[in-house]
Protein backbone atom coordinates (compact mmCIF):
# COMPACT_ATOMS: atom_id res chain seq x y z
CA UNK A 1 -2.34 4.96 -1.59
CA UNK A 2 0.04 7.99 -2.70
CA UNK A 3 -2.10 8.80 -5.43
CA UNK A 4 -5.84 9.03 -3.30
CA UNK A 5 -7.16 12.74 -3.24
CA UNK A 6 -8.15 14.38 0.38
CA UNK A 7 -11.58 12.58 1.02
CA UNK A 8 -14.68 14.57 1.31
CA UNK A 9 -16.53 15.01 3.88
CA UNK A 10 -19.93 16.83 5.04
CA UNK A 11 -19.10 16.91 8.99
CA UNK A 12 -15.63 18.45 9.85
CA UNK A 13 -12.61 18.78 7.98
CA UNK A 14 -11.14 16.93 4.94
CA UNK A 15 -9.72 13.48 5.68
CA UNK A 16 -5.97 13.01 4.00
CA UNK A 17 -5.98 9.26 4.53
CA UNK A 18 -8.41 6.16 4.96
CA UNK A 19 -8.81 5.03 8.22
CA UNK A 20 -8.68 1.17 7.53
CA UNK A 21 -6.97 -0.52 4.71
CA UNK A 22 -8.67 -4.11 3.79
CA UNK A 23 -6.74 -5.93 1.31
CA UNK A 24 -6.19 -10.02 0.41
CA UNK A 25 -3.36 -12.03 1.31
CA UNK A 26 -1.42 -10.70 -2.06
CA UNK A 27 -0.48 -7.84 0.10
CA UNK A 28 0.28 -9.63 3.05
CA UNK A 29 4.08 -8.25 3.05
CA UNK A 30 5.37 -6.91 6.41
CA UNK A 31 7.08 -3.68 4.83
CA UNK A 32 3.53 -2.67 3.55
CA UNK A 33 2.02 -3.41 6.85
CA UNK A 34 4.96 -1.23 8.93
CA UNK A 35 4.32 1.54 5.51
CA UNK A 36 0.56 1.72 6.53
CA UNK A 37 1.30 2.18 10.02
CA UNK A 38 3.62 4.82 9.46
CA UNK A 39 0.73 6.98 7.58
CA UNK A 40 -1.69 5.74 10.83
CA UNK A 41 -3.81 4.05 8.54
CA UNK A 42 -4.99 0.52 10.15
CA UNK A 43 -3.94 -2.62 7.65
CA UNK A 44 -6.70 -5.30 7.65
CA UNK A 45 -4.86 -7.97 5.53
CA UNK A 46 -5.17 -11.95 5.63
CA UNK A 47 -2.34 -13.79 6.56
CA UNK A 48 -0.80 -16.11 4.26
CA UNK A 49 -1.43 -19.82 5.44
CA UNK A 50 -3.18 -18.62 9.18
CA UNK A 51 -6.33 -17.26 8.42
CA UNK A 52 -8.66 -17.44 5.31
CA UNK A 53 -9.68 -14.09 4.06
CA UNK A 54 -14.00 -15.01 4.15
CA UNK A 55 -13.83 -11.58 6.56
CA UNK A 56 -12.31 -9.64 4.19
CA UNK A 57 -14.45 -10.99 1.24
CA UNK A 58 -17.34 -9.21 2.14
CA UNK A 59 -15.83 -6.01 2.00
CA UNK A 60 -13.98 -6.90 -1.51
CA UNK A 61 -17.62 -8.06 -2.61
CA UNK A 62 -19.07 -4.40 -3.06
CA UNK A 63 -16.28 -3.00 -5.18
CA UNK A 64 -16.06 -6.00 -7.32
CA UNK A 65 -19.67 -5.82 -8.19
CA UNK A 66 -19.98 -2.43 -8.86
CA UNK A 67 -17.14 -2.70 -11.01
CA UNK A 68 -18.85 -5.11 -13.07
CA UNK A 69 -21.71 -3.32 -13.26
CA UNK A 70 -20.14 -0.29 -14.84
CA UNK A 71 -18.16 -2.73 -16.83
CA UNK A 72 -21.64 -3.78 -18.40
CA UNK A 73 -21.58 -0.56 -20.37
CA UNK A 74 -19.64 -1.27 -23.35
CA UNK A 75 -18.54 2.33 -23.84
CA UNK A 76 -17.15 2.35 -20.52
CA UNK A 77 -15.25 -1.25 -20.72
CA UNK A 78 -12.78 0.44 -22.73
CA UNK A 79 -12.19 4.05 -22.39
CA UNK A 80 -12.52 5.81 -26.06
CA UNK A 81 -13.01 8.72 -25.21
CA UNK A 82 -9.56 11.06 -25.91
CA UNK A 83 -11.13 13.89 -22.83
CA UNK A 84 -11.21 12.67 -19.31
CA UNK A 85 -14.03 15.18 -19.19
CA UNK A 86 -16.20 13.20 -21.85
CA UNK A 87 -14.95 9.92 -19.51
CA UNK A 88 -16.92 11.18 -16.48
CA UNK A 89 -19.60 12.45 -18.31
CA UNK A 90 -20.09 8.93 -20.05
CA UNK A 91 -19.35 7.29 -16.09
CA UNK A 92 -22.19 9.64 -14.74
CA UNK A 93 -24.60 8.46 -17.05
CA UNK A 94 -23.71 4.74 -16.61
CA UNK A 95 -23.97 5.21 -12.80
CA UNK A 96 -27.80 7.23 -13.68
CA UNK A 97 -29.03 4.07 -15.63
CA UNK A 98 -27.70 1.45 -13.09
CA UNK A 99 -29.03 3.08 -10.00
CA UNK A 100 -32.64 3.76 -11.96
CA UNK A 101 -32.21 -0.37 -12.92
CA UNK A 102 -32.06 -1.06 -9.40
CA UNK A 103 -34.57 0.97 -7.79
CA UNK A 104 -37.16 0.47 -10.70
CA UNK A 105 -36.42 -3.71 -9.95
C-alpha cells in the first residue's frame, strides 16, 4: 500500500489512496485493519472461521485472470529484459495481442 503511485484520474484531482481494500482471510489481522483505517481507506477482508470469502472472490477473480493471461507470454513470465523500459514495452505489446484475441473471438 506504501509503495502505490497517486491514481489517475480524468474528473478532478489525483487520488493518493484506494478507496476500498478487498483482500482474503490471509490478511485478516486486526493491526492491518486499524492501519487501513488510519489512511481512511475501507478494509473489505473475510473473517477467519465467520464468513467464507465467495464475496470477495469475485473481485480477486479479475486480477487473477488477467495475470494469467499476461503470464501466457513466455517473454513476460520471466522478466529478461535488463531495462524496465524494454519491460513495458514488451507488457504493452502483450496487453495489444490479448485485447485483439478477445475482441476478434
Amino acid at each position: 500500500m506504501r509503495g502505490i503511485p497517486p491514481i489517475r484520474s480524468r474528473f478532478g484531482p489525483r487520488h493518493r489512496h484506494p478507496a476500498r481494500l478487498h483482500a482474503d482471510k490471509g490478511y485478516d489481522f486486526d493491526h492491518l485493519r486499524n492501519w487501513l483505517r488510519r489512511r481512511q481507506i475501507v478494509p473489505r477482508i473475510a473473517r477467519r472461521g465467520i464468513e467464507a470469502s465467495d464475496r470477495l472472490g469475485r473481485h480477486r477473480w479479475v486480477v487473477e485472470r488477467t495475470m494469467s493471461w499476461v503470464n501466457g507470454c513466455r517473454r513476460l513470465h520471466r522478466r529478461y529484459e535488463r531495462k524496465p523500459e524494454h519491460f513495458l514495452a514488451f507488457v504493452g505489446i502483450a496487453s495489444t495481442l490479448i485485447c485483439y484475441r478477445r475482441i476478434t473471438k
